[in-house]
Every structure is written in C-alpha cells, then in structure tokens.
C-alpha atoms as a PDB file:
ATOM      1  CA  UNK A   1     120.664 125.175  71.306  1.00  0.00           C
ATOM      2  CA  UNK A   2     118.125 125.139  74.183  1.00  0.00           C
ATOM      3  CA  UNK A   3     117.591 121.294  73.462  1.00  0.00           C
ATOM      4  CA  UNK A   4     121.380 121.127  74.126  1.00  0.00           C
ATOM      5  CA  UNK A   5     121.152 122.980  77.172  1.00  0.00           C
ATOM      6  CA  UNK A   6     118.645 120.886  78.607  1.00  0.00           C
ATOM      7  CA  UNK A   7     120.671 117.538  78.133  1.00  0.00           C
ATOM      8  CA  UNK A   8     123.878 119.150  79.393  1.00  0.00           C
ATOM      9  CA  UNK A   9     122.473 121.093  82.718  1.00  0.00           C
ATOM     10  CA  UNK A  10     122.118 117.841  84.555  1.00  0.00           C
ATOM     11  CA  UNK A  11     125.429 116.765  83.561  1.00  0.00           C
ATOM     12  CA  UNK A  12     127.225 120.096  84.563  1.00  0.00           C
ATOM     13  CA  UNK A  13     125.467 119.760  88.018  1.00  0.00           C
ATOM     14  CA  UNK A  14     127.185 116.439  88.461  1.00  0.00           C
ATOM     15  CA  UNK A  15     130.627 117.668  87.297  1.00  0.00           C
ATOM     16  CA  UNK A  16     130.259 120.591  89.218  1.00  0.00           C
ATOM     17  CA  UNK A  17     129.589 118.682  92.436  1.00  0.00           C
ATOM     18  CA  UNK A  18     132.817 115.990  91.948  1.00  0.00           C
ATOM     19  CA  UNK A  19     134.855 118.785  91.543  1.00  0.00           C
ATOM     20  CA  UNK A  20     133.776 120.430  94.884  1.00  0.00           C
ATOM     21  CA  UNK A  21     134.121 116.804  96.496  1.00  0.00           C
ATOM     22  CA  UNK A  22     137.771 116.181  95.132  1.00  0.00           C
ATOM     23  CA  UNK A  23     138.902 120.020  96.346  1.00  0.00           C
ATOM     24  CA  UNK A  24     137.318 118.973  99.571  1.00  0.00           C
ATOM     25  CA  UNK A  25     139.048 115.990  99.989  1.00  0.00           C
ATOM     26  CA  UNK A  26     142.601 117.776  98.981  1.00  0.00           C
ATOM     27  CA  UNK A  27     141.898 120.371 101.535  1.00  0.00           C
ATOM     28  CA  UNK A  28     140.915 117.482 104.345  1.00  0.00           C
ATOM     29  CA  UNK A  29     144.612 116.011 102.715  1.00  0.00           C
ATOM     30  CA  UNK A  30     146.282 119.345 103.406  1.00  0.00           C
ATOM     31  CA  UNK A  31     145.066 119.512 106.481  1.00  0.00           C
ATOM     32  CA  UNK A  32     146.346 116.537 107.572  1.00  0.00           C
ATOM     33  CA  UNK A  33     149.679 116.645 106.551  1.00  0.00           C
ATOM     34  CA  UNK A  34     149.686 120.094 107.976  1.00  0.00           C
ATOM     35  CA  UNK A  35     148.912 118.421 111.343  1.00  0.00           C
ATOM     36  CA  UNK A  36     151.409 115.575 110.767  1.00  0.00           C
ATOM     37  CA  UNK A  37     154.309 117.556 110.397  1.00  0.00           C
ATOM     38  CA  UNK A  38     153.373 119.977 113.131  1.00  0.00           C
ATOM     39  CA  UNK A  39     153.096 116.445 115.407  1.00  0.00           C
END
C-alpha cells in the first residue's frame, strides 16, 4: 500500500491542479458571457 501511495501522490497533485485550471477557465467563461449579455 504505501509503495502505491508513493507512485500515485504525484499523479493526484497533477489531476488535482487541471481540475482547478479547467473550473477556472469555466468561471473566466461565465464571466464573460455574463458581461456579453449585460453589453
């Protein structure tokens, strides 16, 4: 098991971090259309 965890840590990190990139992104998206239609 703690072998496992070792390999998969850095992995998780990474996923973890896209995710919070691709929210960010649908928020900026959001955002903008928000603004568009308000235009």
């Amino acid at each position: 098991m703690s072998t496992q965890d070792t390999t998969t840590t850095p992995v998780k990190a990474d996923s973890d971090r896209g995710v919070m990139l691709l929210m960010l992104a649908i928020v900026a998206m959001s955002v903008a259309a928000l603004f568009a239609m308000g235009a």
